[in-house]
Protein backbone atom coordinates (compact mmCIF):
# COMPACT_ATOMS: atom_id res chain seq x y z
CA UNK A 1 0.00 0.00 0.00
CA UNK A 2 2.44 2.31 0.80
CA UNK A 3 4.36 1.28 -2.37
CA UNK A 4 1.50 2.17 -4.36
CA UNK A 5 0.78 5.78 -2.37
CA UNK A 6 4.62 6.49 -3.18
CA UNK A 7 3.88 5.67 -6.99
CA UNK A 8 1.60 8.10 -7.19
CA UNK A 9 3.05 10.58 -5.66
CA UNK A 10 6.29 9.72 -7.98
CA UNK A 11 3.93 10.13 -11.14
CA UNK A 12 2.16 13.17 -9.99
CA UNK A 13 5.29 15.14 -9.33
CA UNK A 14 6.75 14.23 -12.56
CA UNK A 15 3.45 15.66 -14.42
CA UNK A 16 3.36 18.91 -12.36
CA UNK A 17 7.81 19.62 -12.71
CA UNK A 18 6.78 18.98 -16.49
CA UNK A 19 4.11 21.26 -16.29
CA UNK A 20 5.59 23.63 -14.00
CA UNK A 21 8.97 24.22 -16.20
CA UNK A 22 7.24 24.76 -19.16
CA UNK A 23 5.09 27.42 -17.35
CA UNK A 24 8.52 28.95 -16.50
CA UNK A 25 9.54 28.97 -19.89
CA UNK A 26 6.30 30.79 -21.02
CA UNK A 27 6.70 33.50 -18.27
CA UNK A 28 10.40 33.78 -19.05
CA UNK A 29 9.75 34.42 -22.69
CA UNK A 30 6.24 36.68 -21.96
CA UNK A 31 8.41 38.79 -19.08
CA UNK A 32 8.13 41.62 -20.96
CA UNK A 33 4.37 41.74 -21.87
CA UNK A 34 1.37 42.76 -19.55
CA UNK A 35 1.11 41.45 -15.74
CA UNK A 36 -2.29 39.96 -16.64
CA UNK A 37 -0.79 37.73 -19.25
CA UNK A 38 1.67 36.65 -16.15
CA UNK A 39 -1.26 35.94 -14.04
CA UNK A 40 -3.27 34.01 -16.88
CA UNK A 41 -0.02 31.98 -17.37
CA UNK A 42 0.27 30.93 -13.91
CA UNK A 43 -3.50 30.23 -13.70
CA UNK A 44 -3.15 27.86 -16.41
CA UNK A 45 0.37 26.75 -15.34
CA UNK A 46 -1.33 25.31 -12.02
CA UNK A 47 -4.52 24.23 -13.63
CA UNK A 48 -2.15 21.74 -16.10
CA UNK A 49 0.14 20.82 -13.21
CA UNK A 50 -2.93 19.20 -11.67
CA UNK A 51 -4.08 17.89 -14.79
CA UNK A 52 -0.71 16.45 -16.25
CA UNK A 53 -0.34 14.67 -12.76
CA UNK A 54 -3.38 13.24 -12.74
CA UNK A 55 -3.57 12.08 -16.03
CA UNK A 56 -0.10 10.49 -15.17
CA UNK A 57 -1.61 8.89 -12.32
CA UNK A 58 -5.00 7.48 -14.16
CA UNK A 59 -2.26 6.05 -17.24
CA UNK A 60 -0.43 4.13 -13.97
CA UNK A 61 -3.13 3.41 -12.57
CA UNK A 62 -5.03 2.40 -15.83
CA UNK A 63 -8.46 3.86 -15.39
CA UNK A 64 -10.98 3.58 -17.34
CA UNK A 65 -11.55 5.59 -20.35
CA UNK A 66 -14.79 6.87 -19.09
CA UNK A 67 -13.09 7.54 -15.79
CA UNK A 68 -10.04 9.36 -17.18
CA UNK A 69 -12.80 11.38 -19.48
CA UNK A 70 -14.76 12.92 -16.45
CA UNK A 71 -10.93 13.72 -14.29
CA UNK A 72 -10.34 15.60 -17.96
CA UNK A 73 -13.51 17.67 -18.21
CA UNK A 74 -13.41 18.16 -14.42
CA UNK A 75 -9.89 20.02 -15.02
CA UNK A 76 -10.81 21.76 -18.12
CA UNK A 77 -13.62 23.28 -16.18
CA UNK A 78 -11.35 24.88 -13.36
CA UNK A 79 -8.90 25.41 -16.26
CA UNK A 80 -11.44 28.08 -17.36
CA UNK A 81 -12.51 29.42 -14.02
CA UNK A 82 -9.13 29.98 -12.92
CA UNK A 83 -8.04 31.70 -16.55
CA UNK A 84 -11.20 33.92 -15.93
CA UNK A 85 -10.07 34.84 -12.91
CA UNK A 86 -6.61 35.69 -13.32
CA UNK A 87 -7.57 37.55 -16.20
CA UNK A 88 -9.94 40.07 -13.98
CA UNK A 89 -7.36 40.40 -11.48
CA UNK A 90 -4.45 41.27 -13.83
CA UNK A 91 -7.58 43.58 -15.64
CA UNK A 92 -7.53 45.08 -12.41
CA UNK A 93 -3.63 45.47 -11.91
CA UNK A 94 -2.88 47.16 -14.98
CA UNK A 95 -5.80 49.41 -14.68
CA UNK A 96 -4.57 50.22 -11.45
CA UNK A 97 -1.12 50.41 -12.51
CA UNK A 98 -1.97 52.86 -15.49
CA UNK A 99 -3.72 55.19 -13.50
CA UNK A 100 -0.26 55.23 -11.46
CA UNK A 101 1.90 55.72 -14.43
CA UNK A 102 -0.12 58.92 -15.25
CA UNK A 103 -0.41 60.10 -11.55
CA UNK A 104 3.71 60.08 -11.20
CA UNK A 105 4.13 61.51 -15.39
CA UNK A 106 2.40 64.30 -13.53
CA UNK A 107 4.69 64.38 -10.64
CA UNK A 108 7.55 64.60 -13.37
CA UNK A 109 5.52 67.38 -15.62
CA UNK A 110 4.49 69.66 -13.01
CA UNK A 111 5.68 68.30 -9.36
CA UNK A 112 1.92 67.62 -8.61
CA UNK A 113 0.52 63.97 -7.51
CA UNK A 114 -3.43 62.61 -7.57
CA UNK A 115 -2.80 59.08 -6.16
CA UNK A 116 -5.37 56.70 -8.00
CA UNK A 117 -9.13 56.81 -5.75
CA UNK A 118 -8.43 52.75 -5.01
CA UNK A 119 -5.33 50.59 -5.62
CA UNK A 120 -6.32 46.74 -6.71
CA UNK A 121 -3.10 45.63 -4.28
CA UNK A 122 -1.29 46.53 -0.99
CA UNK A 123 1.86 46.90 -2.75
CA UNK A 124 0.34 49.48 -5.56
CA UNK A 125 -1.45 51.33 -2.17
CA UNK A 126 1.80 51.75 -0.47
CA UNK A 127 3.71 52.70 -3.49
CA UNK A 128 1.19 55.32 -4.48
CA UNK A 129 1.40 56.64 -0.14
CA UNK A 130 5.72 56.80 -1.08
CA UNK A 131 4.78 59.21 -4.18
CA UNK A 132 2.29 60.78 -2.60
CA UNK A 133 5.01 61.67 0.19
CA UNK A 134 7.36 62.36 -1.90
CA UNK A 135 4.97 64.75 -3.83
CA UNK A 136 4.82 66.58 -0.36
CA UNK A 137 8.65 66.83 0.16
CA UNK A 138 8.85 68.17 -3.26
CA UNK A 139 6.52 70.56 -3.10
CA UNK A 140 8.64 71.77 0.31
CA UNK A 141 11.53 72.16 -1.36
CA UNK A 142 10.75 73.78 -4.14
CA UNK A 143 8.98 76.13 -1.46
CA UNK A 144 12.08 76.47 0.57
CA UNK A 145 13.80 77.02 -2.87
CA UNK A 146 11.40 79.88 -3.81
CA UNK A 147 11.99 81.18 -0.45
CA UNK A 148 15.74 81.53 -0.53
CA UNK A 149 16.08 83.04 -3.92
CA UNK A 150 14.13 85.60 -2.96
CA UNK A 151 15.78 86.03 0.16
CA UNK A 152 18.98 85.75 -2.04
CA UNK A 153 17.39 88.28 -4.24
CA UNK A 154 16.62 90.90 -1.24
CA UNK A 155 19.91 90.26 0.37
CA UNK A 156 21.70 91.44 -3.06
CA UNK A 157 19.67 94.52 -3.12
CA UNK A 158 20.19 95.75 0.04
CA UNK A 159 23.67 95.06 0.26
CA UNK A 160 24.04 97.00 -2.71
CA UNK A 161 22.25 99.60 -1.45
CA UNK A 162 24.35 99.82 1.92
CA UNK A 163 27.79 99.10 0.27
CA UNK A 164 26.51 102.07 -2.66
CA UNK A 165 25.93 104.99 -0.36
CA UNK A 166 29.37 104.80 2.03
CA UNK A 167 31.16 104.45 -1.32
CA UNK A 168 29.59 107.26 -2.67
CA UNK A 169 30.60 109.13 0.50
CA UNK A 170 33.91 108.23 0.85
CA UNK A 171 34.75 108.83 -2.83
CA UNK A 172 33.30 112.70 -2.27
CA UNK A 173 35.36 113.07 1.28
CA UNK A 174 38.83 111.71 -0.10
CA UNK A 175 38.09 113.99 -2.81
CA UNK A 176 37.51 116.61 -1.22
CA UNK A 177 40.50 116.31 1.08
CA UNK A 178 43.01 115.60 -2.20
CA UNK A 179 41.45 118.92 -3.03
CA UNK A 180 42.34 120.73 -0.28
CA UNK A 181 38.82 121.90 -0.13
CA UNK A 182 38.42 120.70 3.75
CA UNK A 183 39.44 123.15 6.64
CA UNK A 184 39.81 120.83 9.41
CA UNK A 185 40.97 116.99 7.75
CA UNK A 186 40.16 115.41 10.84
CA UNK A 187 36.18 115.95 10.96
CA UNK A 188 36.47 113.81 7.34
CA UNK A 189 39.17 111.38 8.62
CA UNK A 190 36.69 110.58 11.12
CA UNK A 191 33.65 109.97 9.13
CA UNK A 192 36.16 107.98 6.59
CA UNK A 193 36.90 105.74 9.67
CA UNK A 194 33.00 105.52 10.45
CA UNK A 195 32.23 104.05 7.22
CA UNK A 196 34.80 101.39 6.90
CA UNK A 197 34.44 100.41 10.10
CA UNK A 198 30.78 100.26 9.21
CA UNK A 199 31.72 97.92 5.65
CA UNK A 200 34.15 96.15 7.31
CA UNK A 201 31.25 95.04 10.02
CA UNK A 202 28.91 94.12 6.76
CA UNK A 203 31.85 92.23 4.87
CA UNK A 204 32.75 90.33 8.45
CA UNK A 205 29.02 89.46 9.01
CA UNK A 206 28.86 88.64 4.86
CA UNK A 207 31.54 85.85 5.43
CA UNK A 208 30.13 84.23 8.91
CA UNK A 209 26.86 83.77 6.95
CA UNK A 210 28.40 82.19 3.91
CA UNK A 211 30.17 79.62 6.56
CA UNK A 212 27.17 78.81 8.21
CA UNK A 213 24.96 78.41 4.97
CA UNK A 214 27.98 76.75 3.42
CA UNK A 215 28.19 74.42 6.56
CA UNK A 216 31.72 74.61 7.51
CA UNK A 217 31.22 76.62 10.93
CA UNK A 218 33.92 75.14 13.50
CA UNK A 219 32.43 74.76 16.91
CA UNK A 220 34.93 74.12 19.99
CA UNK A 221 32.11 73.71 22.39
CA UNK A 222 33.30 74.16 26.12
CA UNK A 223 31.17 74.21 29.55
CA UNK A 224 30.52 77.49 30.76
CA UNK A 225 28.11 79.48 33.11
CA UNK A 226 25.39 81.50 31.54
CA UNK A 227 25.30 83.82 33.50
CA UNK A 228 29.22 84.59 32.55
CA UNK A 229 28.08 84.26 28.60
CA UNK A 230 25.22 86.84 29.50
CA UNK A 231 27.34 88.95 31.49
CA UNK A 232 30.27 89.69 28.96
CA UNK A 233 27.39 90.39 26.35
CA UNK A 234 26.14 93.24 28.35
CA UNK A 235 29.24 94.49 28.92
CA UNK A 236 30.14 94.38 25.48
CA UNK A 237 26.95 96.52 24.58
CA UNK A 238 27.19 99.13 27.68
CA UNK A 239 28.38 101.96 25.30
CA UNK A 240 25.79 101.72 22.56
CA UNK A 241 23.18 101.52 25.34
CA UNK A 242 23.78 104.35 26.49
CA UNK A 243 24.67 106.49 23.54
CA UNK A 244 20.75 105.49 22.51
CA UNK A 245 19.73 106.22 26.75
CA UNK A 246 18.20 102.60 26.84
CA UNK A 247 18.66 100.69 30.01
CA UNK A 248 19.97 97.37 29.95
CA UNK A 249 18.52 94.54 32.50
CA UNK A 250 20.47 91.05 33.57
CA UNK A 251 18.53 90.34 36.47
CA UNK A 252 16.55 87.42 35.68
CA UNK A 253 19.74 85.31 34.80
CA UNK A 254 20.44 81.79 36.20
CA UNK A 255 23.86 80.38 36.65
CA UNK A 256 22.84 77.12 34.50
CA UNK A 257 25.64 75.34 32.88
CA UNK A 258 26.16 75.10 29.36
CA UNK A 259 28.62 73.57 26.87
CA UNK A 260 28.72 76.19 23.89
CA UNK A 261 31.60 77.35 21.33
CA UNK A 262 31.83 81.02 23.33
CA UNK A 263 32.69 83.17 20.89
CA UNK A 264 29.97 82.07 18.43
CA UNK A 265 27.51 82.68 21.38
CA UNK A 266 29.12 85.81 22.78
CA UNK A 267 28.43 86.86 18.89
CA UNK A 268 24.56 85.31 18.99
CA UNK A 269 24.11 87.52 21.88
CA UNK A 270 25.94 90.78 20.77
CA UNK A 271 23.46 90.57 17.79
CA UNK A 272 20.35 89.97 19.69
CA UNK A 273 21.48 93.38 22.26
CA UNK A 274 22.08 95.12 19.38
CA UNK A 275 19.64 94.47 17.81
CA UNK A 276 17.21 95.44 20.66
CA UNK A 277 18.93 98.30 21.56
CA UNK A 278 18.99 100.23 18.29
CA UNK A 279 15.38 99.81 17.97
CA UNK A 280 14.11 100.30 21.51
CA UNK A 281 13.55 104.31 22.00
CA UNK A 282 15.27 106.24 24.07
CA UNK A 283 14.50 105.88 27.83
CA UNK A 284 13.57 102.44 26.92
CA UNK A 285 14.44 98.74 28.47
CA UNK A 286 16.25 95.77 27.38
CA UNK A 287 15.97 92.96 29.49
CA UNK A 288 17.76 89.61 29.68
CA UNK A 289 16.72 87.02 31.02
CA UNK A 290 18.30 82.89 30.58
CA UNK A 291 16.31 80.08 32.92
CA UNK A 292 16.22 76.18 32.28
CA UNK A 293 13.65 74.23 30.90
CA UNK A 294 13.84 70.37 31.30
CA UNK A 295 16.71 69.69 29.05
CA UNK A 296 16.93 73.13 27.80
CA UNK A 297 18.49 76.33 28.69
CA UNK A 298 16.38 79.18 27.51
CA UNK A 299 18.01 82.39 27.02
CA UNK A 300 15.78 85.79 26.09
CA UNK A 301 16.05 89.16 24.95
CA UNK A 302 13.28 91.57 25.32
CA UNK A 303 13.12 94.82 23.92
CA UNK A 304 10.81 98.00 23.12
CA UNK A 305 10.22 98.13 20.04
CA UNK A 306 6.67 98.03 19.87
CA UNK A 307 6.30 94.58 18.34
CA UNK A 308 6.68 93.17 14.96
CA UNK A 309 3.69 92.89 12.09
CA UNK A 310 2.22 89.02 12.90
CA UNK A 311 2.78 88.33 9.16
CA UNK A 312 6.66 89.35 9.17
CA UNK A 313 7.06 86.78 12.47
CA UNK A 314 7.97 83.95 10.40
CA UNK A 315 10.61 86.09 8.12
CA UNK A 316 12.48 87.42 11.06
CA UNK A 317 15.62 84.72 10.48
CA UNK A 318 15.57 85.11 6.79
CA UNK A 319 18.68 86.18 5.06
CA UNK A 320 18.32 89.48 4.20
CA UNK A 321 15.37 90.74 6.11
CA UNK A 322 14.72 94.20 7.73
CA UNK A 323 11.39 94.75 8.10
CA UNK A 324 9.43 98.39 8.14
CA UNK A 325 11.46 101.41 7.42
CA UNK A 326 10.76 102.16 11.30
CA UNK A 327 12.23 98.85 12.10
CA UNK A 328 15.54 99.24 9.96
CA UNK A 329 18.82 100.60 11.35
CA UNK A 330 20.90 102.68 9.61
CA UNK A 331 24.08 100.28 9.84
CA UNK A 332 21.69 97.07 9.75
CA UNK A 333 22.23 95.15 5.90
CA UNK A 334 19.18 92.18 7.48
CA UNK A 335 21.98 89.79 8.29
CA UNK A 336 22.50 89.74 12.22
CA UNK A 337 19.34 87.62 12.72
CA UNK A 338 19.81 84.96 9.54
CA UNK A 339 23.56 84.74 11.90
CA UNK A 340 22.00 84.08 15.08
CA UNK A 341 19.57 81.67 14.04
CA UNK A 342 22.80 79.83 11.70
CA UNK A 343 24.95 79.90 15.14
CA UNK A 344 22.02 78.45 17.42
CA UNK A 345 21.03 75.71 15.06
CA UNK A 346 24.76 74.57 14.94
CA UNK A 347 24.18 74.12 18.53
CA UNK A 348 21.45 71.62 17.96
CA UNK A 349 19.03 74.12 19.31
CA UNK A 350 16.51 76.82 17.78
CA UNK A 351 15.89 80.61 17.48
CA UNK A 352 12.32 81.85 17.94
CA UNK A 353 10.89 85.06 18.33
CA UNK A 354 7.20 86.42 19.57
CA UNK A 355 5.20 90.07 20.25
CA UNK A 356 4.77 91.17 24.40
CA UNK A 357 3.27 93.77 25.44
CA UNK A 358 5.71 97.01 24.01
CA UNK A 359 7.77 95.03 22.24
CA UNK A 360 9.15 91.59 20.83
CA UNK A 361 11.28 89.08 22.26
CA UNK A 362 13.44 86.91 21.19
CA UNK A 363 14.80 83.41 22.13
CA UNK A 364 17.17 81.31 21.67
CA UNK A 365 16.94 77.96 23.32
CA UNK A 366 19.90 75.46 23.34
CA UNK A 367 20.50 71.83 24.77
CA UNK A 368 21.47 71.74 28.63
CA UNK A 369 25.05 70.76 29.66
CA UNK A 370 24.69 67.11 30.98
């Protein structure tokens, strides 16, 4: 008995490989044609498999003819169902699968993507979720892209602008003064003095941007008190405060620890003050303020300068930006901010900025020292 079961199974493998490598054969030489033709194949690949090993077996086992004729018509019959089958689903497929093929030509015309209303598998449901993310990312780019070359675009204009009138200035005063036409030199010598210091400032702050935006900023972080960082910073913009009769305020400052490059800080700082101090009026307050937050170290400068439109908020960091003529300083060329926010992010942390009552204030917030 179990000689016989073996037999059979012998019989019925050798019908199935036979049918089973010529099914290969036809998918190898069809690879290139339709997926539905690949699923009718394989539909009709495992219908003669079944057939081919039974017929095998009913030749061993030398059934009758009527028997072998009812195995044969039993076969053809799935043979048909199974063909019909196949052939909606790959119908389905390459339906599906055209309707994706025009959905991403779009996403190559245009940068737009519809995904199809309903896939007919998983896999052409996920794929059409990946374009349809990638669609989004895109589309944020190219945003971004817009973004910059317009904040590219502004930049140029205004440093243009600022570099145009010194130049003009200095050109008239050196004139002048080859001219003899000046009775005291030194009134000129100083304004000369003025305005380079003034371009060299714009030409220093032109290069730290291009290393940040280029990404080669070296950071030697070290450990440090904040309230030293915040305390050199105010020192360092005692003078100007005064010239403008603004009061400067350290008082809510908390010794918290953290591991910073210094002078890149000192500078994020210097900009903020400055910043705040040139466009706080006179008799005004700037007030610094640094406390921790969980993991982060908050540090804040507030100022009086009345506050800042709600739709410039979100330009405030851009290259190039300056605001309302009230807003804009007569050294400022828009880049101090785009610095700060390059410096802080190199820190792993983030620059943000908000309206209080009077005024705006801005904050940087950086990771705690561990």
């Amino acid at each position: 008995m179990l000689g016989d079961t073996l037999l059979i199974a012998l019989y019925a493998a050798i019908g199935a490989a036979g049918a089973g490598l010529v099914g290969v054969a036809a998918l190898r030489a069809l690879r290139h044609r339709s997926v539905a033709v690949s699923l009718a194949v394989v539909a009709a690949v495992t219908v003669a498999a079944m057939l081919a090993g039974t017929m095998l077996v009913s030749w061993a086992m030398f059934l009758s003819d009527h028997d072998l004729w009812v195995v044969t018509t039993v076969c053809a019959m799935a043979t048909v169902v199974s063909l019909v089958v196949a052939l909606l689903l790959g119908h389905s497929v390459v339906r599906g699968s055209r309707e994706l093929t025009e959905a991403t030509r779009a996403l190559g015309d245009d940068g737009s993507f519809t995904p199809p209303v309903a896939a007919p598998t998983a896999e052409l449901a996920d794929l059409s979720r990946q374009l349809a993310a990638t669609s989004a990312r895109l589309a944020a780019s190219r945003e971004r892209e817009r973004a910059l070359e317009a904040s590219r675009r502004e930049l140029v204009a205004w440093i243009s602008h600022d570099l145009r009138t010194p130049l003009a200035g200095l050109q008239a005063m050196t004139e002048a003064l080859e001219d003899g036409m000046v009775d005291d030199p030194r009134v000129y010598l100083t304004r000369i003095r003025t305005e380079v210091a003034r371009m060299s400032s714009m030409v220093s702050d032109l290069f730290e941007l291009s290393r940040i935006q280029a990404g080669v900023l070296t950071l030697t972080p070290a450990r440090m008190s904040v309230y030293d960082l915040v305390g050199d910073a105010i020192a360092g913009v005692d003078a100007l405060a005064r010239e403008h009769g603004v009061r400067l305020m350290g008082h809510g400052v908390e010794p918290v620890p953290v591991e910073v490059d210094g002078r890149e800080m000192s500078r994020v700082l210097a900009n903020l003050l400055v910043n705040a101090i040139r466009r706080t009026p006179a008799d005004g307050t700037v007030a610094v303020a640094a406390r921790r937050e969980a993991d982060r170290v908050v540090l804040s400068v507030t100022d009086g300068c009345g506050g800042i439109r709600p739709e410039d908020l979100p330009r405030v960091f851009d290259t190039g930006w300056r605001g309302t003529d009230a807003r804009t300083p007569p050294a400022g060329a828009g880049l101090g901010l785009a610095i700060v926010r390059g410096i802080v992010e190199a820190h792993q942390g983030r620059a943000a900025v908000s309206n209080v009552p009077g005024g705006c204030r801005f904050e940087v917030h950086l990771p705690a020292a561990v």
